[in-house]
C-alpha atoms as a PDB file:
ATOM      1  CA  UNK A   1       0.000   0.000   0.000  1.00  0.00           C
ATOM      2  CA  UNK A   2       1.634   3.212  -0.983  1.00  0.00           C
ATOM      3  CA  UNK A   3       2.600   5.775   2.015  1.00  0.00           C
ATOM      4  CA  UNK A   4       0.067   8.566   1.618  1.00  0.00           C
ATOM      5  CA  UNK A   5       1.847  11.904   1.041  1.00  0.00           C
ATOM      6  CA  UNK A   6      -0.902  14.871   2.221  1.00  0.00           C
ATOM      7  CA  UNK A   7      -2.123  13.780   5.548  1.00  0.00           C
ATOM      8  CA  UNK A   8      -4.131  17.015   5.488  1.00  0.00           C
ATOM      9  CA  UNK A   9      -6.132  18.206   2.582  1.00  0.00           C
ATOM     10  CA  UNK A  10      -8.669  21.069   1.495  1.00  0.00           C
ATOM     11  CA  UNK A  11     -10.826  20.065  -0.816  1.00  0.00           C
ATOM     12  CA  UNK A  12     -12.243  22.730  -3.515  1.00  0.00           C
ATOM     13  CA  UNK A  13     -15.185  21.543  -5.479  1.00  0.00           C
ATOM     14  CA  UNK A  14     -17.013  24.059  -7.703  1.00  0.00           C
ATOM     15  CA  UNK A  15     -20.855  23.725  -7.348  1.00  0.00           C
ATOM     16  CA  UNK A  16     -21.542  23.257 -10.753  1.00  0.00           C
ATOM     17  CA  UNK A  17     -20.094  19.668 -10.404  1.00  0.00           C
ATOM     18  CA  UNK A  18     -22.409  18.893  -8.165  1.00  0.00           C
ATOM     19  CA  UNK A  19     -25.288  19.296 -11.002  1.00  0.00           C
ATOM     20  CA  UNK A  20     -23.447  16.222 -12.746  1.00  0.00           C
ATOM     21  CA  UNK A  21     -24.501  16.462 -15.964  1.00  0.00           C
ATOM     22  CA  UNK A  22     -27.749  18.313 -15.092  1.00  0.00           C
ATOM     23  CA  UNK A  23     -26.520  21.818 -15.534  1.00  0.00           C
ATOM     24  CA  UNK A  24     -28.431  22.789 -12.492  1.00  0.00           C
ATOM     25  CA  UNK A  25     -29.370  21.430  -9.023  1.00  0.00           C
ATOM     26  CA  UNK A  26     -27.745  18.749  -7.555  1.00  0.00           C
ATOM     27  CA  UNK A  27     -27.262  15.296  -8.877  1.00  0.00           C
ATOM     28  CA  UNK A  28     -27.618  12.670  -6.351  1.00  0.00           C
ATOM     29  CA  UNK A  29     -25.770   9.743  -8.685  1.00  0.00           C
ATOM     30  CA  UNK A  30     -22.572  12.801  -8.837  1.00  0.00           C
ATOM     31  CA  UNK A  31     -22.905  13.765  -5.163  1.00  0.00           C
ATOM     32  CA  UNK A  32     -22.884   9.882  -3.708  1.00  0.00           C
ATOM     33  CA  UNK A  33     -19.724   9.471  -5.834  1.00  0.00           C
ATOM     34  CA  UNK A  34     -17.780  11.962  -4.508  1.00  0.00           C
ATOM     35  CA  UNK A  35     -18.354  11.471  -1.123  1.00  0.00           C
ATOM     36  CA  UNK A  36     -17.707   7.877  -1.577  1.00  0.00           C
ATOM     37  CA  UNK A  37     -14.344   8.844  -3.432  1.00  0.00           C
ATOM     38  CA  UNK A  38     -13.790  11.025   0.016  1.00  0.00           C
ATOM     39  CA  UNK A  39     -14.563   8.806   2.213  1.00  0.00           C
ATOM     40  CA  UNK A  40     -12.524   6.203   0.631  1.00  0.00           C
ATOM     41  CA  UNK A  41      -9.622   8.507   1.440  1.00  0.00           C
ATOM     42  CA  UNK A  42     -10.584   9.370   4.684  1.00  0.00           C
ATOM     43  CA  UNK A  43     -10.878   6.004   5.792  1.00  0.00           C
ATOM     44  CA  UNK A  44      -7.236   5.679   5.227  1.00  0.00           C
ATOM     45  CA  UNK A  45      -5.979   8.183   7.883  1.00  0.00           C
ATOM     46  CA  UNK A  46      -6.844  11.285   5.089  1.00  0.00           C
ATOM     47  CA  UNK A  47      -7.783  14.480   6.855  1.00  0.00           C
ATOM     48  CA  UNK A  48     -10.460  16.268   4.591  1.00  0.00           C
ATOM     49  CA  UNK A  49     -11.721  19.774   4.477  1.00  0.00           C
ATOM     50  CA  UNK A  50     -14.257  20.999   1.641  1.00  0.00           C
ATOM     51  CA  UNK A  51     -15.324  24.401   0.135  1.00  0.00           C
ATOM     52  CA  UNK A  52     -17.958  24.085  -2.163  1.00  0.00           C
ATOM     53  CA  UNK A  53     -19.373  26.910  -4.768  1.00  0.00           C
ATOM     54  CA  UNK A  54     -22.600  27.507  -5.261  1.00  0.00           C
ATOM     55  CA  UNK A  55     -23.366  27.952  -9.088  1.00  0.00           C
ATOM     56  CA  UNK A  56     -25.121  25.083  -9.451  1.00  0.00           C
ATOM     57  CA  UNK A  57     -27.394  27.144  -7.452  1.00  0.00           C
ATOM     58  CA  UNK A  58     -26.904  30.759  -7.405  1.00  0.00           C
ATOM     59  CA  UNK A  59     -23.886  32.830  -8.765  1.00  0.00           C
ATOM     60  CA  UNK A  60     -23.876  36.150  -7.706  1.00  0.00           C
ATOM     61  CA  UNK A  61     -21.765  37.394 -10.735  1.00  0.00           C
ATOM     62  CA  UNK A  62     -24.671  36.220 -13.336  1.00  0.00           C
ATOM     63  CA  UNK A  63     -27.266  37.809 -11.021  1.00  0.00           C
ATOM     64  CA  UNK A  64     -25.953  41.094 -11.124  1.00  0.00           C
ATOM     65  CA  UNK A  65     -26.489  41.113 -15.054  1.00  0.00           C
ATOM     66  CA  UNK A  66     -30.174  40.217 -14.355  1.00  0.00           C
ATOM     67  CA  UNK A  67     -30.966  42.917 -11.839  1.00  0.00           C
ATOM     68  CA  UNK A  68     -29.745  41.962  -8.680  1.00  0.00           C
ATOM     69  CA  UNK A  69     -27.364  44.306  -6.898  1.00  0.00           C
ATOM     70  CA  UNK A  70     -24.146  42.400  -6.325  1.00  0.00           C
ATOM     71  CA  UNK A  71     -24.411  42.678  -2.535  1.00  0.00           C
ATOM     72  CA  UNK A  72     -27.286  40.886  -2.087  1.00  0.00           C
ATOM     73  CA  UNK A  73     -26.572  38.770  -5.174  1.00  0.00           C
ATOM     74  CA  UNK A  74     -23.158  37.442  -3.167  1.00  0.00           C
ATOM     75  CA  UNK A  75     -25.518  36.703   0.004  1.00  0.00           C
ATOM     76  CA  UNK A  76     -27.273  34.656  -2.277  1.00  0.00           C
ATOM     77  CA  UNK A  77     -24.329  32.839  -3.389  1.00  0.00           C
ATOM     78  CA  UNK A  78     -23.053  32.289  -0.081  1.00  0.00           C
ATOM     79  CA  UNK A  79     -26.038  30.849   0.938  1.00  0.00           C
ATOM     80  CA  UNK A  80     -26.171  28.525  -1.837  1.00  0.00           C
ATOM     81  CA  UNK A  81     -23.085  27.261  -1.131  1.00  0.00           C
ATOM     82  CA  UNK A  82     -24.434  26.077   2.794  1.00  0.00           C
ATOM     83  CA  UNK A  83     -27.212  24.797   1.164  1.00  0.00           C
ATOM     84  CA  UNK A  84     -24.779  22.402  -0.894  1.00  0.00           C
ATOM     85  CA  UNK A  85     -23.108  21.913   2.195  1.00  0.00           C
ATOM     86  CA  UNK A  86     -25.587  20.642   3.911  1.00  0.00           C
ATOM     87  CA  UNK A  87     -26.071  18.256   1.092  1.00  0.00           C
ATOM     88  CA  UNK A  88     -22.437  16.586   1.244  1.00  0.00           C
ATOM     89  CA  UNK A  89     -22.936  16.371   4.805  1.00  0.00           C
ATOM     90  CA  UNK A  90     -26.067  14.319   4.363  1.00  0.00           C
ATOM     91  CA  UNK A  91     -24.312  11.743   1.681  1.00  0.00           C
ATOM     92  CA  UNK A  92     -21.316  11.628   3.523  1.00  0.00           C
ATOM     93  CA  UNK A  93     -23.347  10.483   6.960  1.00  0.00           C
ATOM     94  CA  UNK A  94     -26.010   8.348   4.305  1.00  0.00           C
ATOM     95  CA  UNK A  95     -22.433   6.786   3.435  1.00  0.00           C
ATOM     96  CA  UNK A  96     -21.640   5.611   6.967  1.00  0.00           C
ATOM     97  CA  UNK A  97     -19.253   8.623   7.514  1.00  0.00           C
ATOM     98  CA  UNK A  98     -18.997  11.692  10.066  1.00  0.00           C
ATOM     99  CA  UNK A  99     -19.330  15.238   8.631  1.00  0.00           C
ATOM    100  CA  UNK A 100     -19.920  18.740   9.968  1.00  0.00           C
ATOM    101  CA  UNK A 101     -20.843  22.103   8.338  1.00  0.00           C
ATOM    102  CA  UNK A 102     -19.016  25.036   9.808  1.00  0.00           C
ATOM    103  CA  UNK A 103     -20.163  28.655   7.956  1.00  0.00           C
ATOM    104  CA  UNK A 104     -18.555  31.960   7.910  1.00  0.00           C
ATOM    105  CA  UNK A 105     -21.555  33.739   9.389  1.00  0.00           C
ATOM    106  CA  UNK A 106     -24.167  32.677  11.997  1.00  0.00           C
ATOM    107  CA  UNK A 107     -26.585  30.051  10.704  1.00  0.00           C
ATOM    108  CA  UNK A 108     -28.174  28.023  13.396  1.00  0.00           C
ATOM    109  CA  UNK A 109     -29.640  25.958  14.012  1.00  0.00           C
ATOM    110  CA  UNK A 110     -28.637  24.476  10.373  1.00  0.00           C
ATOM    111  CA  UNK A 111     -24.581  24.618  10.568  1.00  0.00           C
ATOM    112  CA  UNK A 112     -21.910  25.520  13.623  1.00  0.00           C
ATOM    113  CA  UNK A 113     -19.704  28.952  13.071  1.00  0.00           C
ATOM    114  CA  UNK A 114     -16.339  28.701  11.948  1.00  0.00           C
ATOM    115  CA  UNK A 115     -13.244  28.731  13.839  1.00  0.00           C
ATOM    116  CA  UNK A 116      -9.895  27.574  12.730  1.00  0.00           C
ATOM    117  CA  UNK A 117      -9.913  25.717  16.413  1.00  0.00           C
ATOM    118  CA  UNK A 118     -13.138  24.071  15.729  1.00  0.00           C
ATOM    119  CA  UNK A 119     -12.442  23.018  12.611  1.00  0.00           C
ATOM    120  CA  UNK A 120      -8.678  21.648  13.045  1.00  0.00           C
ATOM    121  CA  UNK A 121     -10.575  19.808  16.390  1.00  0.00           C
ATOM    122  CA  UNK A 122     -13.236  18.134  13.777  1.00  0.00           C
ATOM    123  CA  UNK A 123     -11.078  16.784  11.429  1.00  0.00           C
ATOM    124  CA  UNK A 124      -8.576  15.133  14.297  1.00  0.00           C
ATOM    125  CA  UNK A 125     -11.610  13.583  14.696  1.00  0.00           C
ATOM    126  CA  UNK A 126     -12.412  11.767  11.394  1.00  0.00           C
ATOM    127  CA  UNK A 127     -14.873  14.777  10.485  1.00  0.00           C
ATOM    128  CA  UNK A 128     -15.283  15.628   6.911  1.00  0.00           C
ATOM    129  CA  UNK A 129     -15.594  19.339   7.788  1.00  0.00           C
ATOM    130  CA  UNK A 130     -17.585  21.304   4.804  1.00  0.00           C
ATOM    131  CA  UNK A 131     -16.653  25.292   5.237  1.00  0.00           C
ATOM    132  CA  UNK A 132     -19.984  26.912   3.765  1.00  0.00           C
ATOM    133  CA  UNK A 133     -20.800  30.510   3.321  1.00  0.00           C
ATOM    134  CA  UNK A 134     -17.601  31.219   1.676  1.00  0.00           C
ATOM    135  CA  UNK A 135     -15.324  33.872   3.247  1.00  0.00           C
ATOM    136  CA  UNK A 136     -18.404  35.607   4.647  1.00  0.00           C
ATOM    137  CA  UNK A 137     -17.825  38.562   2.457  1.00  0.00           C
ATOM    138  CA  UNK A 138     -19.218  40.006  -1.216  1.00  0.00           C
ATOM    139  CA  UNK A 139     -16.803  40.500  -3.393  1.00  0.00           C
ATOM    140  CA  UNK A 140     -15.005  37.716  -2.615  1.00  0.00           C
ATOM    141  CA  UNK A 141     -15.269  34.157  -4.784  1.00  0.00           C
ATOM    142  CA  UNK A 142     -14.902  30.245  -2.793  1.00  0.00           C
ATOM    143  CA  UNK A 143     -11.841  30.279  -4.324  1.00  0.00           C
ATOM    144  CA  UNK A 144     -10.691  32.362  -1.666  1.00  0.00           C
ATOM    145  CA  UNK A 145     -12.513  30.972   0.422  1.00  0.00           C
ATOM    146  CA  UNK A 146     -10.544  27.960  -0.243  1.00  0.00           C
ATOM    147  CA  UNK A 147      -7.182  29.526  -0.115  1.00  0.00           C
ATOM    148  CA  UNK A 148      -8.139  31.371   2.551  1.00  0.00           C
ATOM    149  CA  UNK A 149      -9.366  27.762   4.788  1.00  0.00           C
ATOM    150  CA  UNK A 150      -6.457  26.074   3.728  1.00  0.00           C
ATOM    151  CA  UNK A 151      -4.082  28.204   5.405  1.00  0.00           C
ATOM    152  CA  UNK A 152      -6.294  28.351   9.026  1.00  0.00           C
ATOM    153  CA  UNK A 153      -6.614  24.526   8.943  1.00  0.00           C
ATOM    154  CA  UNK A 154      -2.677  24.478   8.064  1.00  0.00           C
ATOM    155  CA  UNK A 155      -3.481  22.079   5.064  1.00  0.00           C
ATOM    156  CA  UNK A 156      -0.907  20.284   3.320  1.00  0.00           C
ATOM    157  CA  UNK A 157      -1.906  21.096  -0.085  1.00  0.00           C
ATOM    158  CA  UNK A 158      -5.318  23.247  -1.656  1.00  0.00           C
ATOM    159  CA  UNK A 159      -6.467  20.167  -4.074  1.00  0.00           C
ATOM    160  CA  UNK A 160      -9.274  21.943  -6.918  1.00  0.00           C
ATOM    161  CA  UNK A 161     -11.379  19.420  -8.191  1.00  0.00           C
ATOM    162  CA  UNK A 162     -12.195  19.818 -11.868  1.00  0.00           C
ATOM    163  CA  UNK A 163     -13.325  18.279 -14.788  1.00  0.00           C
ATOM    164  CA  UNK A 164     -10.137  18.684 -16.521  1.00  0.00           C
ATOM    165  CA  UNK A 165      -7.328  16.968 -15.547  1.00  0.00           C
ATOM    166  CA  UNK A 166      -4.690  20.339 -14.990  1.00  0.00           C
ATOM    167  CA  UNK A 167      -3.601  22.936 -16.277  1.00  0.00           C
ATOM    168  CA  UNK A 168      -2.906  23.970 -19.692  1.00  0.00           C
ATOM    169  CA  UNK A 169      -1.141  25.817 -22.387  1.00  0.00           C
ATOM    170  CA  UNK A 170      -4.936  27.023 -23.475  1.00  0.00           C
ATOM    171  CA  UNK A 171      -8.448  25.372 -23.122  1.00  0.00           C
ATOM    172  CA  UNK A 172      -8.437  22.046 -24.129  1.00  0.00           C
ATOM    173  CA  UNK A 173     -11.831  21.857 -24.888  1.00  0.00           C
ATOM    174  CA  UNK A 174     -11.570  24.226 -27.263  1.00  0.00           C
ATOM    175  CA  UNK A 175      -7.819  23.740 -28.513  1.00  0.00           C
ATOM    176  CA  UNK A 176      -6.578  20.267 -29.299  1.00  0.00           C
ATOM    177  CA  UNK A 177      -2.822  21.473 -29.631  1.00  0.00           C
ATOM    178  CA  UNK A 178      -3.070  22.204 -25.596  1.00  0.00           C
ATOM    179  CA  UNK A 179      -0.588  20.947 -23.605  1.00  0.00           C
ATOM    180  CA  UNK A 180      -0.366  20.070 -19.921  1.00  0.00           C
ATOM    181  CA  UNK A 181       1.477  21.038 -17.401  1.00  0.00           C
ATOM    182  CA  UNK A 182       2.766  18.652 -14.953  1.00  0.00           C
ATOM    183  CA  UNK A 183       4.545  21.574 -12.672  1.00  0.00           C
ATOM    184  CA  UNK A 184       4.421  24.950 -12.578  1.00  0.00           C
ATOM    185  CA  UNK A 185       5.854  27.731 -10.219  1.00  0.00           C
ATOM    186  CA  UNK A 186       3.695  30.483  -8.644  1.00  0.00           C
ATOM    187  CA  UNK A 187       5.534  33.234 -11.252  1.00  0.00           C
ATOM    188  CA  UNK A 188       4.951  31.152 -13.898  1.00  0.00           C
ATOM    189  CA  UNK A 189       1.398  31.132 -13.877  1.00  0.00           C
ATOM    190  CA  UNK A 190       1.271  34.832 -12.948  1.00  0.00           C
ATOM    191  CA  UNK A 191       3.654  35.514 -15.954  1.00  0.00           C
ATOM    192  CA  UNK A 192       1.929  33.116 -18.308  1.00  0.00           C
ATOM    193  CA  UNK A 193      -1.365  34.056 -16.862  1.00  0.00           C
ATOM    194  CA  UNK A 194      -2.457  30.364 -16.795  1.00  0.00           C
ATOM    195  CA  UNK A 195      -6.060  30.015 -14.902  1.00  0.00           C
ATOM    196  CA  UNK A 196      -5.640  28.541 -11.574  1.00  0.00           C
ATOM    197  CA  UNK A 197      -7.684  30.242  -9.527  1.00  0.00           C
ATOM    198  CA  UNK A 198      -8.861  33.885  -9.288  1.00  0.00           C
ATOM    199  CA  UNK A 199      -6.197  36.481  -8.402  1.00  0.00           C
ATOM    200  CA  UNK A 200      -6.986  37.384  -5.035  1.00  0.00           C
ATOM    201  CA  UNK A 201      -6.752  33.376  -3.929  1.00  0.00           C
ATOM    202  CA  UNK A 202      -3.882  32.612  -5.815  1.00  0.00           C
ATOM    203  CA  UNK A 203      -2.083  35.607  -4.330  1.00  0.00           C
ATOM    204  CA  UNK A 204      -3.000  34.264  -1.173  1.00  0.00           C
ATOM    205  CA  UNK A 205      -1.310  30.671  -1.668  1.00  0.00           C
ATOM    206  CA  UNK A 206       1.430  32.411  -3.288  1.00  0.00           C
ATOM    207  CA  UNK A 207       2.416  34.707  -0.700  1.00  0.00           C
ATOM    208  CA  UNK A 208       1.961  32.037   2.478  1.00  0.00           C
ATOM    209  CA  UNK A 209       3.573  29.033   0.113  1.00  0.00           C
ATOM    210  CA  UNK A 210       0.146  26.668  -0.163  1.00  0.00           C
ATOM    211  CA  UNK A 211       0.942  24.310  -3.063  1.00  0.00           C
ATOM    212  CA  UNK A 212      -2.292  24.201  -5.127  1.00  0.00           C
ATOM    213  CA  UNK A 213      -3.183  20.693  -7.229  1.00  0.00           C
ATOM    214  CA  UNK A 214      -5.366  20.997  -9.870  1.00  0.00           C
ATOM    215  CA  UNK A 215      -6.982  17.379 -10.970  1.00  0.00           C
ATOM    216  CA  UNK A 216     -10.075  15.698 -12.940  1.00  0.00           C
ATOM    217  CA  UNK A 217     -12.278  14.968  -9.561  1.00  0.00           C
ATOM    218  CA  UNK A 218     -14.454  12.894 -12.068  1.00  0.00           C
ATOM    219  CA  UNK A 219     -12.753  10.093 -12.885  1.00  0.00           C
ATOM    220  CA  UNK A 220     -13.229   7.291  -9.935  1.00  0.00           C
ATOM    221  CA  UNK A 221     -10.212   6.418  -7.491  1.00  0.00           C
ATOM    222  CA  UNK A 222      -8.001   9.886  -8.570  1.00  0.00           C
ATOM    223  CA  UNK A 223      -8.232  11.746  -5.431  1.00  0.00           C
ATOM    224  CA  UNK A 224      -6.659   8.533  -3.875  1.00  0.00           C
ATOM    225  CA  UNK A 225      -3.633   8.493  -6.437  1.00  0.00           C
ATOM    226  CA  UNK A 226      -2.984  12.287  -5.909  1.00  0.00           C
ATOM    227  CA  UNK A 227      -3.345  12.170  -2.046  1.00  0.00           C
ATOM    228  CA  UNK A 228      -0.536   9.046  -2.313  1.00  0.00           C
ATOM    229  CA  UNK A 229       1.803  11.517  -4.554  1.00  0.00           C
ATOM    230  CA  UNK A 230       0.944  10.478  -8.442  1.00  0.00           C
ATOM    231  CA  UNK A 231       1.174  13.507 -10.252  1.00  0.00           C
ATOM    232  CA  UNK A 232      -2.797  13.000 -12.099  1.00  0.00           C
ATOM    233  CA  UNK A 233      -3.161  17.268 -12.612  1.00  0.00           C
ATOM    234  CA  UNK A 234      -0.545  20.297 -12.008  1.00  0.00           C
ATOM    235  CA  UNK A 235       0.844  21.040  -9.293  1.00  0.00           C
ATOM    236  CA  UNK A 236       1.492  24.459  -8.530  1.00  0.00           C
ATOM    237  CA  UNK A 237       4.436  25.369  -5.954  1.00  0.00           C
END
């Protein structure tokens, strides 16, 4: 059995995968397989934080351009993102696991508050510990929310589940001459202006040294292989 190389792990999952391949809402086929493919890891000694987006939901961005003043069109957002939350916390406990939803702003009696103490106490516990609400502020995307987690929890590594399997040269959806990366430095994507994450995230893994792997969450038994050390995305350092 290979020695598992990130003890410690926060988990970014966008909320759009959660709608599988419904576009919208949340899939219950998608969301049973990725707790079962985080469970499987925390059943191995794997400590596992999430932050999930909301999109799948709500996306405060696209609201704006429909009328709704980006404010209250963030709240939205952030409360989408408990409400998927809440969701991974029922499959994960469905799934014979332990889970607990800690938000950035008061929500009882549906989720605890945040605290990095509470949080770091969960997981030494065998909690899969869901951060919600994202960093409790508009303007500000679950991506840093996620870098932002990742540091308080002292995480070995930010791990952003895609659908793609890295980074590349360009999109390689839309250009079949893209290339992957297998490494990349923190000035290279700056310089290169690869998409990792939004600025104000990345700036914040940058500047406190939080390696960021980006990988295809879709395809079964991955998370395992990168959480053991296989290099199955880009790995950003």
């Amino acid at each position: 059995m290979s020695e598992i190389k990130y003890k410690r792990i926060l988990l970014k999952l966008s909320g759009e995968a959660l709608a599988g391949g419904c576009g919208y809402g949340i899939d219950a086929p998608t969301l049973e397989e990725f707790c079962n493919e985080i469970l499987g890891v925390v059943r191995q000694g794997v400590q596992v934080g999430i932050v999930v987006g909301g999109g799948n939901i709500f996306r405060g961005i696209t609201g704006c351009k429909k009328g709704v003043e980006r404010v209250k069109g963030d709240s939205m957002g952030m409360l989408a993102t408990t409400i998927n939350g809440i969701a991974i916390q029922s499959m994960v406990e469905q799934l014979g696991g332990k889970a607990k939803v800690l938000t950035s702003t008061l929500m009882e009696p549906y989720a605890e508050r945040f605290s990095s103490n509470r949080a770091i106490t969960a997981l030494e516990e065998g909690y899969v510990v869901i951060f919600s609400g994202g960093t409790g502020n508009p303007f500000f995307t679950t991506d840093s929310a996620a870098a932002l987690r990742s540091l308080e929890i002292k995480a070995d590594i930010l791990l952003k589940g895609t659908r793609v399997d890295g980074i590349y040269t360009a999109d390689p959806e839309k250009d079949p001459t893209a290339t992957r990366y297998d490494n990349v430095t923190y000035d290279e994507v700056i310089n290169k202006k690869l998409k990792v994450m939004d600025l104000t995230a990345f700036a914040l893994c940058s500047e406190n040294n939080m390696p960021i792997m980006v990988f295809d969450m879709t395809k079964k038994g991955t998370l395992e292989k990168v959480i053991k050390g296989e290099n199955l995305g880009t790995l950003v350092k």
